[in-house]
PDB file of N, CA and C in Angstrom:
ATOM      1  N   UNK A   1     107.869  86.633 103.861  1.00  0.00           N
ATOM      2  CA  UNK A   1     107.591  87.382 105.066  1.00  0.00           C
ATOM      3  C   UNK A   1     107.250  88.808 104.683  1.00  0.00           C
ATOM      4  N   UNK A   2     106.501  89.636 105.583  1.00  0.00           N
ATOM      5  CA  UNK A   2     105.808  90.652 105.069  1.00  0.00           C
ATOM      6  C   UNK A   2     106.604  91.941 106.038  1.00  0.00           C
ATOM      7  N   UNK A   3     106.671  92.843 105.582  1.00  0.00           N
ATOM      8  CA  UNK A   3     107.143  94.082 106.532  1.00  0.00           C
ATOM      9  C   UNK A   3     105.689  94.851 106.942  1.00  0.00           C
ATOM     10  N   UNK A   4     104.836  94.639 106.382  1.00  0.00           N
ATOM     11  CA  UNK A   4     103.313  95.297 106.854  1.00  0.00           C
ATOM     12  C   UNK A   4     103.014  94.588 108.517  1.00  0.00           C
ATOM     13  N   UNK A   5     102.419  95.188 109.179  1.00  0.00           N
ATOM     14  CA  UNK A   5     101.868  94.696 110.604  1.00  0.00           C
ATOM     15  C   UNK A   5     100.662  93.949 110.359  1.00  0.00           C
ATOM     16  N   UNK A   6     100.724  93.003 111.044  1.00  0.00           N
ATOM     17  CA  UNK A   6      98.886  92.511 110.875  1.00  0.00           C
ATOM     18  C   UNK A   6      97.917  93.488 111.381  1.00  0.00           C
ATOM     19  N   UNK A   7      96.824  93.418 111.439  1.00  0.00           N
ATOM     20  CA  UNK A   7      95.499  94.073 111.310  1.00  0.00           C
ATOM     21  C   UNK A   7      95.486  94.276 113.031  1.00  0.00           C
ATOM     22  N   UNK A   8      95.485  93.128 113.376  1.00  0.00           N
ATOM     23  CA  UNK A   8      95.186  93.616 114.815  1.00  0.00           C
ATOM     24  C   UNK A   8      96.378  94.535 115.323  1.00  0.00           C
ATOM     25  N   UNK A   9      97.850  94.500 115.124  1.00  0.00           N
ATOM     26  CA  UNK A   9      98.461  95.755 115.005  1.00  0.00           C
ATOM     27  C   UNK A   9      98.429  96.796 114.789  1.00  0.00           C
ATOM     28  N   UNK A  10      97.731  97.081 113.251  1.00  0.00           N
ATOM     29  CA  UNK A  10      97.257  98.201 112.982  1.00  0.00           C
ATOM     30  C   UNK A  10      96.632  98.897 113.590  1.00  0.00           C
ATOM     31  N   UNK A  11      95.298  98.394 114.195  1.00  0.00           N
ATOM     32  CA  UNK A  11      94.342  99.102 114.655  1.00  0.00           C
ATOM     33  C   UNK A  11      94.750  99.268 115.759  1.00  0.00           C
ATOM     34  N   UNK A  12      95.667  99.093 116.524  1.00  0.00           N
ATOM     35  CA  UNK A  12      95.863  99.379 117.956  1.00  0.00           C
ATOM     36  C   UNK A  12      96.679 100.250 118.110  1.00  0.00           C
ATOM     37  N   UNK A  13      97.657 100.489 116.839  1.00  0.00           N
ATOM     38  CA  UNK A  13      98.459 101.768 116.565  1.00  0.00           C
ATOM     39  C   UNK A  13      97.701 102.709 116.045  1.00  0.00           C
ATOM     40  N   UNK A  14      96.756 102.816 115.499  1.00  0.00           N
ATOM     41  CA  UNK A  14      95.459 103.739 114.699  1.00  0.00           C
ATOM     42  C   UNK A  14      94.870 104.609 116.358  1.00  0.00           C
ATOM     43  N   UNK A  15      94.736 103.431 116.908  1.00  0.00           N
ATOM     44  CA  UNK A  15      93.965 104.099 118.444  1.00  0.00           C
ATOM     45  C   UNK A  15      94.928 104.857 119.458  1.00  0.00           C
ATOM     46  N   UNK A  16      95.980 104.657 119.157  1.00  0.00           N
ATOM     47  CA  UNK A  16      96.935 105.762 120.208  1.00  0.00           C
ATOM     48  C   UNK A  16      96.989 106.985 119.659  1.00  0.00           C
ATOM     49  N   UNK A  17      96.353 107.282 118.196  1.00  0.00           N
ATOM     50  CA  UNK A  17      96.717 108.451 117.521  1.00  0.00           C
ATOM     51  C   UNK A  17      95.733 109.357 117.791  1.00  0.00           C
ATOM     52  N   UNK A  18      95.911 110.791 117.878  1.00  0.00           N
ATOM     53  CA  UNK A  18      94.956 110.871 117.643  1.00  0.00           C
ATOM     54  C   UNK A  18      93.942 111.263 117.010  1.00  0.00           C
ATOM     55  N   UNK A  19      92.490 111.908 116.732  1.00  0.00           N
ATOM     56  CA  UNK A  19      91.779 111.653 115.764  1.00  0.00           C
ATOM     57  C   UNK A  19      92.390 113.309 114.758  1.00  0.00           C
ATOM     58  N   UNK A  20      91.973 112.902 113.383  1.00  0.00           N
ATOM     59  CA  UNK A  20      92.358 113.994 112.584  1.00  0.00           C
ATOM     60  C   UNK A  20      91.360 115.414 112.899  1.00  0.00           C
ATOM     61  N   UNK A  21      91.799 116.766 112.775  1.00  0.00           N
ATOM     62  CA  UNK A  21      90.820 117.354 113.228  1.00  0.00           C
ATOM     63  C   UNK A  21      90.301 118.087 111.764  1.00  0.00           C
ATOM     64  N   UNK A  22      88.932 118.242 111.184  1.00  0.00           N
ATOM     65  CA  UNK A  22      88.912 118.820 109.947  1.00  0.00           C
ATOM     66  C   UNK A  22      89.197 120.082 109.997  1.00  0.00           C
ATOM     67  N   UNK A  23      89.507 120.334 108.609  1.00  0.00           N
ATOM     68  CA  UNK A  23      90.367 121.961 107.728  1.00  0.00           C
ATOM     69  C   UNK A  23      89.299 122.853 108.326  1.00  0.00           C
ATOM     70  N   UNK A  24      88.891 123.744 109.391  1.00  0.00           N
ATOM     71  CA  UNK A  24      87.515 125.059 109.296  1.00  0.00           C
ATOM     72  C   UNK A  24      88.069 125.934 108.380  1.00  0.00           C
ATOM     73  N   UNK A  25      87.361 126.516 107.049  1.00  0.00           N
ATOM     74  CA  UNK A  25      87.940 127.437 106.261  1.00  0.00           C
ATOM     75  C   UNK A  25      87.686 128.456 107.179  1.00  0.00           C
ATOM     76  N   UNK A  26      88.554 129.653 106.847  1.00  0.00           N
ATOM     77  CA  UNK A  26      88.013 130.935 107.956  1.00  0.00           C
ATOM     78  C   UNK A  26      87.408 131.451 107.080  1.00  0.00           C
ATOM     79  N   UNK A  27      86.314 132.362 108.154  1.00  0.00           N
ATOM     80  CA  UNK A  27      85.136 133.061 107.772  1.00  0.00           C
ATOM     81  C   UNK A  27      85.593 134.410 107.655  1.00  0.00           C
ATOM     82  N   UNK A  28      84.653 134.826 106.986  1.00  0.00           N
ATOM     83  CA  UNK A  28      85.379 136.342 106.940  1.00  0.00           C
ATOM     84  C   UNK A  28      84.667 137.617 108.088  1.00  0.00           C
ATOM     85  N   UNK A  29      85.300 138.162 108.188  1.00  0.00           N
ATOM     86  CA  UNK A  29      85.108 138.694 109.518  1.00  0.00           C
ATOM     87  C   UNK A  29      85.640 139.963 109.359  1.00  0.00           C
ATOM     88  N   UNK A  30      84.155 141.383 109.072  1.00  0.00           N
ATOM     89  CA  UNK A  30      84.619 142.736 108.614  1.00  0.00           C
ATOM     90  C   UNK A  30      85.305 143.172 109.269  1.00  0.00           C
ATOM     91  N   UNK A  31      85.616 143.190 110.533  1.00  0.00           N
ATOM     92  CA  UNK A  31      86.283 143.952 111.791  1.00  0.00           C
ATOM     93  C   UNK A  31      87.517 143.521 111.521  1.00  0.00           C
ATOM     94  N   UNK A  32      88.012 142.505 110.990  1.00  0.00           N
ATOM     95  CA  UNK A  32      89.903 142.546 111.154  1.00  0.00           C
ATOM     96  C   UNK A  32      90.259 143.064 110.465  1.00  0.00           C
ATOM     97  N   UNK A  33      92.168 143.247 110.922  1.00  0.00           N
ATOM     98  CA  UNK A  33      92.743 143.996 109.992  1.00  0.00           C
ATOM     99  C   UNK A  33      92.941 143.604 108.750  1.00  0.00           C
ATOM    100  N   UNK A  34      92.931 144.630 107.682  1.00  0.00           N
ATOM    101  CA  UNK A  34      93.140 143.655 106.506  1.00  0.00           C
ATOM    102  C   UNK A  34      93.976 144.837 105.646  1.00  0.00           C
ATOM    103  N   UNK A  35      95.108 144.793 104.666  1.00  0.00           N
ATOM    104  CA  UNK A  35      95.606 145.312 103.971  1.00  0.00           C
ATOM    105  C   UNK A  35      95.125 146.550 103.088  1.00  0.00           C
ATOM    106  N   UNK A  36      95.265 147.464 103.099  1.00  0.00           N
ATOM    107  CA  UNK A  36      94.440 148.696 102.242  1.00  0.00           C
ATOM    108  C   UNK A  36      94.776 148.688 100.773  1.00  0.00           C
ATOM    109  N   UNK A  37      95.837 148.463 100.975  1.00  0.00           N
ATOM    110  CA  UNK A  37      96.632 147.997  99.353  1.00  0.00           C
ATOM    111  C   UNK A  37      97.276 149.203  98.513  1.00  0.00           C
ATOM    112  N   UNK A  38      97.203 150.376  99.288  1.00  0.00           N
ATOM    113  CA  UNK A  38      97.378 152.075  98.502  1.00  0.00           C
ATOM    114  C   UNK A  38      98.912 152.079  98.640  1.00  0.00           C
ATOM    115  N   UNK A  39      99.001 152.231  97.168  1.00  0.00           N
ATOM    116  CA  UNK A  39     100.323 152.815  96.366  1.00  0.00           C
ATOM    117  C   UNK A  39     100.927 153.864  97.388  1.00  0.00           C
ATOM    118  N   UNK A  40     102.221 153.863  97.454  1.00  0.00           N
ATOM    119  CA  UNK A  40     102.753 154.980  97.623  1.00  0.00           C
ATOM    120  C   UNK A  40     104.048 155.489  97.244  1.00  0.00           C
ATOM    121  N   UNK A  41     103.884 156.297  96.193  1.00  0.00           N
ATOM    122  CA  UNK A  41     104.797 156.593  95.421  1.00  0.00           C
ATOM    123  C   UNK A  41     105.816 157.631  96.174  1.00  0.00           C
ATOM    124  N   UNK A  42     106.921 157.460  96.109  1.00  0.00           N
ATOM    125  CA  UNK A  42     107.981 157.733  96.767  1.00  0.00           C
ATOM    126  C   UNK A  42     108.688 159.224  96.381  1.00  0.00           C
ATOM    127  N   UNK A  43     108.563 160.132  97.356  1.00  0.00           N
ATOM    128  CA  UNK A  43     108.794 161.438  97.514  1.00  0.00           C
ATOM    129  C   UNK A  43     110.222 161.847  97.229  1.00  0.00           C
ATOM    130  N   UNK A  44     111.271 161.401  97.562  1.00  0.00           N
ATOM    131  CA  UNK A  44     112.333 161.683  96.879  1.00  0.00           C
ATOM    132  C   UNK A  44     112.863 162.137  98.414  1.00  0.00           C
ATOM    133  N   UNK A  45     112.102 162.581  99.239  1.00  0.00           N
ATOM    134  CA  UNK A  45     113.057 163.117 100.622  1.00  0.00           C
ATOM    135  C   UNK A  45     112.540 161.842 101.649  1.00  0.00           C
ATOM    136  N   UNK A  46     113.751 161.821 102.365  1.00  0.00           N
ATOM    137  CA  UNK A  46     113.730 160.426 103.012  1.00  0.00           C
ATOM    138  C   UNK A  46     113.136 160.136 103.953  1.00  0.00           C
ATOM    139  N   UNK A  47     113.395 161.641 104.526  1.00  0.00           N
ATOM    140  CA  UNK A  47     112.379 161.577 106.082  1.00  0.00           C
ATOM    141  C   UNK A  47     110.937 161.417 105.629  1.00  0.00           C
ATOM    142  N   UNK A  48     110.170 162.114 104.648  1.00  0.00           N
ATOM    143  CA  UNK A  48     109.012 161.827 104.224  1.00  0.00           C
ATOM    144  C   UNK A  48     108.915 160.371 103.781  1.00  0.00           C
ATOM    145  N   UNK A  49     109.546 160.087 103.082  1.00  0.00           N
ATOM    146  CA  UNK A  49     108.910 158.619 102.257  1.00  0.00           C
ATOM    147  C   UNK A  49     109.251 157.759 103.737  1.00  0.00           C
ATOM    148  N   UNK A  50     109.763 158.075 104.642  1.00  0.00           N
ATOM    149  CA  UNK A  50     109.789 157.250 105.627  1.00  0.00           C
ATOM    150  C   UNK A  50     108.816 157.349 106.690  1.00  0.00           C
ATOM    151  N   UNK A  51     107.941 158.923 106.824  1.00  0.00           N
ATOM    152  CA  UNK A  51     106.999 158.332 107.493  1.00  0.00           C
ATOM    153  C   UNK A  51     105.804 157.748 106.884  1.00  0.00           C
ATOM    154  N   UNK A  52     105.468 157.805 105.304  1.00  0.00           N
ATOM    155  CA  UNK A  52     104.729 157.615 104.096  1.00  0.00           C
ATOM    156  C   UNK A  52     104.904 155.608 104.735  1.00  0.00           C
ATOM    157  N   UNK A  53     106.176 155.256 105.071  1.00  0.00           N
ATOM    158  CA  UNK A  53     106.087 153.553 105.042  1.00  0.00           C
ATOM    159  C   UNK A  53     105.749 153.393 105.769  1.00  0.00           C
ATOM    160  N   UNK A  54     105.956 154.446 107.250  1.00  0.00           N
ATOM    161  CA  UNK A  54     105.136 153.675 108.384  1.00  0.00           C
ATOM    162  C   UNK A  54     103.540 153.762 108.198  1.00  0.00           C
ATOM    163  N   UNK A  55     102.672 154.403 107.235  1.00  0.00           N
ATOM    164  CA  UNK A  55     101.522 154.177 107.187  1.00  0.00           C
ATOM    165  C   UNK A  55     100.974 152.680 107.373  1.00  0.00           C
ATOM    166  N   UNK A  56     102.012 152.227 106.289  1.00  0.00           N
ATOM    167  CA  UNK A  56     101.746 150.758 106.269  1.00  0.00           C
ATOM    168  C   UNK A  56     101.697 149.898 107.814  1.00  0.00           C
ATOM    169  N   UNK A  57     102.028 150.252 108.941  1.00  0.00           N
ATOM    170  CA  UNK A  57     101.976 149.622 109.914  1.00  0.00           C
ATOM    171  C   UNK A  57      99.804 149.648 109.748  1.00  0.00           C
ATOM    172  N   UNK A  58      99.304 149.942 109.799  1.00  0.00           N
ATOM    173  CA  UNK A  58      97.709 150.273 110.099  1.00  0.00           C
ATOM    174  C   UNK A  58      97.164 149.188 109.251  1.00  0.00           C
ATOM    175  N   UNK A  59      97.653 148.401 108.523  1.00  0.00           N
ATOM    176  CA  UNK A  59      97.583 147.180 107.517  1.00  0.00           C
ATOM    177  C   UNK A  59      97.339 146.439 108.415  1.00  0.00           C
ATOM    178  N   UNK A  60      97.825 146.033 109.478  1.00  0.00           N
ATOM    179  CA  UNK A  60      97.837 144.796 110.808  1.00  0.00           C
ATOM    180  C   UNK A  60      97.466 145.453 112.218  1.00  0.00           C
ATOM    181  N   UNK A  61      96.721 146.762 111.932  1.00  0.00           N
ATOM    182  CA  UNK A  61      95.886 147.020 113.538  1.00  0.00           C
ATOM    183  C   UNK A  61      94.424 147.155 113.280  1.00  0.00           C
ATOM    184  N   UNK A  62      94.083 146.874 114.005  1.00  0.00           N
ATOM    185  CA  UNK A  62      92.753 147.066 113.863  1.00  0.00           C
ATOM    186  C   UNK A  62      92.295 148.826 114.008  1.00  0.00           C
ATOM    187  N   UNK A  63      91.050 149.108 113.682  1.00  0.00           N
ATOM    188  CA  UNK A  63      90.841 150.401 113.437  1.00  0.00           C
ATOM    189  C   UNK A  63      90.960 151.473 114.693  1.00  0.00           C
ATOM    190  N   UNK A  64      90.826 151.198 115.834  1.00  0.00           N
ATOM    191  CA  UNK A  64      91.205 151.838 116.925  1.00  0.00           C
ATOM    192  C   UNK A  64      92.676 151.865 116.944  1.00  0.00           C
ATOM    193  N   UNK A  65      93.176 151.250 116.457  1.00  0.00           N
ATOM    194  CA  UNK A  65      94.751 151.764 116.381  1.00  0.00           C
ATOM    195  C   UNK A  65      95.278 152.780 115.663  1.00  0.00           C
ATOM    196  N   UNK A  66      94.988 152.915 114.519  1.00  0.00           N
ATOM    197  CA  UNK A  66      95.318 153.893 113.291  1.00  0.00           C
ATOM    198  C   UNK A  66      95.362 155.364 113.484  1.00  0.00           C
ATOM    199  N   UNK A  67      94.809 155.356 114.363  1.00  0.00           N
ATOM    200  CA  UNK A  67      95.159 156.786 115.541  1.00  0.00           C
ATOM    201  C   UNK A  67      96.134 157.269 115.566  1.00  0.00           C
ATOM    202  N   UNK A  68      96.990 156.177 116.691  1.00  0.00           N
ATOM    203  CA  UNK A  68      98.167 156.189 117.048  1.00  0.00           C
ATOM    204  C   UNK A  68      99.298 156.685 115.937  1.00  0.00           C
ATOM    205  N   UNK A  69      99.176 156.056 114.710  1.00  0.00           N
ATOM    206  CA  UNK A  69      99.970 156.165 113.445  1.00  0.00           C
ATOM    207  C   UNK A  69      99.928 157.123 112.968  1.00  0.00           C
ATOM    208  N   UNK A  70      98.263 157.608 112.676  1.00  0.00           N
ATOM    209  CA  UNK A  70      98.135 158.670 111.759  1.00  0.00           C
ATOM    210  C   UNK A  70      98.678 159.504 112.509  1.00  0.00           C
ATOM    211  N   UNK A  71      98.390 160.278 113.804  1.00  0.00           N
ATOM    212  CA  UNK A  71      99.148 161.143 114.791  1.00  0.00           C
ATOM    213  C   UNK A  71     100.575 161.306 114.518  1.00  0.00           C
ATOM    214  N   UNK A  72     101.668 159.827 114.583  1.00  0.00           N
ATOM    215  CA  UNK A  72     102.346 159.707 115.073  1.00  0.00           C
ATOM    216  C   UNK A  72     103.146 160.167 113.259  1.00  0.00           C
ATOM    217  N   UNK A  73     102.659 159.495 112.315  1.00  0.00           N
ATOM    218  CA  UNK A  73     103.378 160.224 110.838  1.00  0.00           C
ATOM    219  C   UNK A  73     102.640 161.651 110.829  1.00  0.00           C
ATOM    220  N   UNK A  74     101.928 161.942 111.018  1.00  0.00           N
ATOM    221  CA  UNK A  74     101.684 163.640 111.164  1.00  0.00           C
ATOM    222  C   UNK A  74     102.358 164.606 111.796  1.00  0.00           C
ATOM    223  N   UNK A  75     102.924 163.881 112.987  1.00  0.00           N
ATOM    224  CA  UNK A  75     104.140 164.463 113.924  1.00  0.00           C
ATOM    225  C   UNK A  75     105.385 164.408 112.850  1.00  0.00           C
ATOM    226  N   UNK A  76     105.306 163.484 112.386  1.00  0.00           N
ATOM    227  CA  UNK A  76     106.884 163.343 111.452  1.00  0.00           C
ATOM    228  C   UNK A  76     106.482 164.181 110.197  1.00  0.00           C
ATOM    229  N   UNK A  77     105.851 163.994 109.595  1.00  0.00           N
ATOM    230  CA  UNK A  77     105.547 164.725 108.763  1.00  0.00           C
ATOM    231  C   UNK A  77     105.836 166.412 108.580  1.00  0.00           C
ATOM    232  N   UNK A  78     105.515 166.635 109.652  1.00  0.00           N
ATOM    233  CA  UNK A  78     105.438 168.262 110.358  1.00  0.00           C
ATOM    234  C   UNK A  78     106.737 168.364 110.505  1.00  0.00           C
ATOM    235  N   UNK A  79     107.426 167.685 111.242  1.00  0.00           N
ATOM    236  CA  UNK A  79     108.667 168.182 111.928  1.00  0.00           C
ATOM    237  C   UNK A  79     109.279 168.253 110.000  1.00  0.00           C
ATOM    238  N   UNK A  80     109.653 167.283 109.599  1.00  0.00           N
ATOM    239  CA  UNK A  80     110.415 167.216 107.901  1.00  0.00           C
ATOM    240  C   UNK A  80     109.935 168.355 107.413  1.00  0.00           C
ATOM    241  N   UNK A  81     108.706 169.162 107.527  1.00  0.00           N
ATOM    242  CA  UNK A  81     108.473 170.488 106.768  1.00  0.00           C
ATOM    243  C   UNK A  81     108.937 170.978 107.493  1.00  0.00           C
ATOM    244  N   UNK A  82     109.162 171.155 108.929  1.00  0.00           N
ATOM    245  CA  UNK A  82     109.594 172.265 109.598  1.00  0.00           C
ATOM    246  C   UNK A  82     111.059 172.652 109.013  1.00  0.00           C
ATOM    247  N   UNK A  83     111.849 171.155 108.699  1.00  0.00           N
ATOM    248  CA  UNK A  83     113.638 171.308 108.888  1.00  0.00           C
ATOM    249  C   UNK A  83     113.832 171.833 107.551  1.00  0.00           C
ATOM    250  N   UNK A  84     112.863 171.956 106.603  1.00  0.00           N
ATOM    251  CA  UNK A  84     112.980 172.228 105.305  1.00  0.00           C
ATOM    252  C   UNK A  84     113.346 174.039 105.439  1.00  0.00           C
ATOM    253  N   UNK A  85     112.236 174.360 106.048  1.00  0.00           N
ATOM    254  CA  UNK A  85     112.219 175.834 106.466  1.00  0.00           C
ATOM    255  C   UNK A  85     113.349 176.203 107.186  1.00  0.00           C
ATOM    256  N   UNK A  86     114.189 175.182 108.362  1.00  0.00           N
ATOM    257  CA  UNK A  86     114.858 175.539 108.770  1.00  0.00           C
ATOM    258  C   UNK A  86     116.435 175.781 107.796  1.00  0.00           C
ATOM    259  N   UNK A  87     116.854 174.691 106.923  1.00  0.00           N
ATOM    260  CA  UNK A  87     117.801 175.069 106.106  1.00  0.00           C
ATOM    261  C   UNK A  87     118.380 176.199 105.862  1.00  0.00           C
ATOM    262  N   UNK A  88     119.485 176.108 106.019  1.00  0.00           N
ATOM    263  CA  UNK A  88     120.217 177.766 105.482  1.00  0.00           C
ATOM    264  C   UNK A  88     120.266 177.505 104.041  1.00  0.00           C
ATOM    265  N   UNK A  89     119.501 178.859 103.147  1.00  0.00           N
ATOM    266  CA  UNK A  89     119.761 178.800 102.472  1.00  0.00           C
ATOM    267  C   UNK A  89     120.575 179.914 101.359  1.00  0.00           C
ATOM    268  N   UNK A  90     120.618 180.065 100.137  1.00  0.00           N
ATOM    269  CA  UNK A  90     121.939 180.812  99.705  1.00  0.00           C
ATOM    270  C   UNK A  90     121.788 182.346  99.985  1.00  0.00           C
ATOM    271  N   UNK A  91     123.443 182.408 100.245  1.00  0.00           N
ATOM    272  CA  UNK A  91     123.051 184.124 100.978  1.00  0.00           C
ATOM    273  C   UNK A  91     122.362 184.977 100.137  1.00  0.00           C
ATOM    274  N   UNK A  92     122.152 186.241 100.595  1.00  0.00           N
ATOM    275  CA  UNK A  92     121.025 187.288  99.769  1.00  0.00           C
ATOM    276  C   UNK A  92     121.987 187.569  99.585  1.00  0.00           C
ATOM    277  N   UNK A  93     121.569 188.328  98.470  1.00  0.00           N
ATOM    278  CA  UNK A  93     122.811 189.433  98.086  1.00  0.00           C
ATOM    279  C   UNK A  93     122.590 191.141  98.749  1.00  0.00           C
ATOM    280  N   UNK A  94     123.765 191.455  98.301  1.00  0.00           N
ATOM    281  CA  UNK A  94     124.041 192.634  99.939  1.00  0.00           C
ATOM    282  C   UNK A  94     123.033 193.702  98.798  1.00  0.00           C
ATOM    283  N   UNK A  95     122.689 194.537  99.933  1.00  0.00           N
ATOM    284  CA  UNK A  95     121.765 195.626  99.745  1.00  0.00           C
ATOM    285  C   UNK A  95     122.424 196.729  99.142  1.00  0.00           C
ATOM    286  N   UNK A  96     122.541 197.820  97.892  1.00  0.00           N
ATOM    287  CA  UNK A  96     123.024 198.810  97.784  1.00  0.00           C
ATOM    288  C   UNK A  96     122.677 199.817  98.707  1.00  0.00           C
ATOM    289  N   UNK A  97     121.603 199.907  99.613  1.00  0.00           N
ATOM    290  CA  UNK A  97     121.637 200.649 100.716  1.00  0.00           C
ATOM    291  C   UNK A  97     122.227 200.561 101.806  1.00  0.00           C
ATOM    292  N   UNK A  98     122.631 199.412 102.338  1.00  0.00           N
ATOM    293  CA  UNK A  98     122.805 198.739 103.568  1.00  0.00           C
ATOM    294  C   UNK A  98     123.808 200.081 104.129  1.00  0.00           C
ATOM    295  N   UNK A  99     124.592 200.880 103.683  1.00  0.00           N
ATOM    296  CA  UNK A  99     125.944 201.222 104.230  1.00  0.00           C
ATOM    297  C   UNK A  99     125.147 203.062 104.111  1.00  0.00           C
ATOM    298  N   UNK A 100     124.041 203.596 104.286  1.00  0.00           N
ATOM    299  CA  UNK A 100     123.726 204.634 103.857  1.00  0.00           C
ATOM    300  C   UNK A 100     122.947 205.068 105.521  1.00  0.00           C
ATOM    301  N   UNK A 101     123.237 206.299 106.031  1.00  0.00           N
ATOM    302  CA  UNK A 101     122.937 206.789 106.803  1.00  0.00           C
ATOM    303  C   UNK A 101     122.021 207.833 107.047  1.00  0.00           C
TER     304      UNK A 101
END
């Protein structure tokens, strides 16, 4: 005895299926987003190298987006130089005049 179906089985289970659809390779297509691939070597201050990673968001928008980003790490960017400036830093030393009238 056979565990295979006969033929006329087969084909009647073949016909409920349905048909295979072929592989379309994708085409390439200049307008999508596609990866830039640029290094970015890491600044040592955190707030910077952190808006340096969000560049990488512009990898997966299309070019009308990159706006938004570049703006938006330029804003960060700015502010991290600003807080740099803002730092207190070590006192001056006192003036031999300061106390002279």
């Amino acid at each position: 005895m056979s565990d295979s179906l006969p033929e006329t089985e087969v084909g009647a289970v073949a016909e409920g299926l349905p048909e295979a659809v072929p592989e379309v390779e994708p085409t390439y297509d200049p307008a999508a987003p596609a990866p830039l691939n640029v290094d970015r070597t890491p600044s040592g201050d955190v707030d910077v190298d952190a808006q340096l990673g969000r560049l990488a968001d512009t990898d997966h928008l299309a070019t009308d987006g990159h706006v938004e980003v570049y703006e938006d790490v330029h804003r960060g960017l700015r502010d991290a130089l600003t807080a740099l400036d803002a730092r207190p830093g070590p006192p001056a030393p006192p003036s031999p005049y300061q106390n002279r009238s």
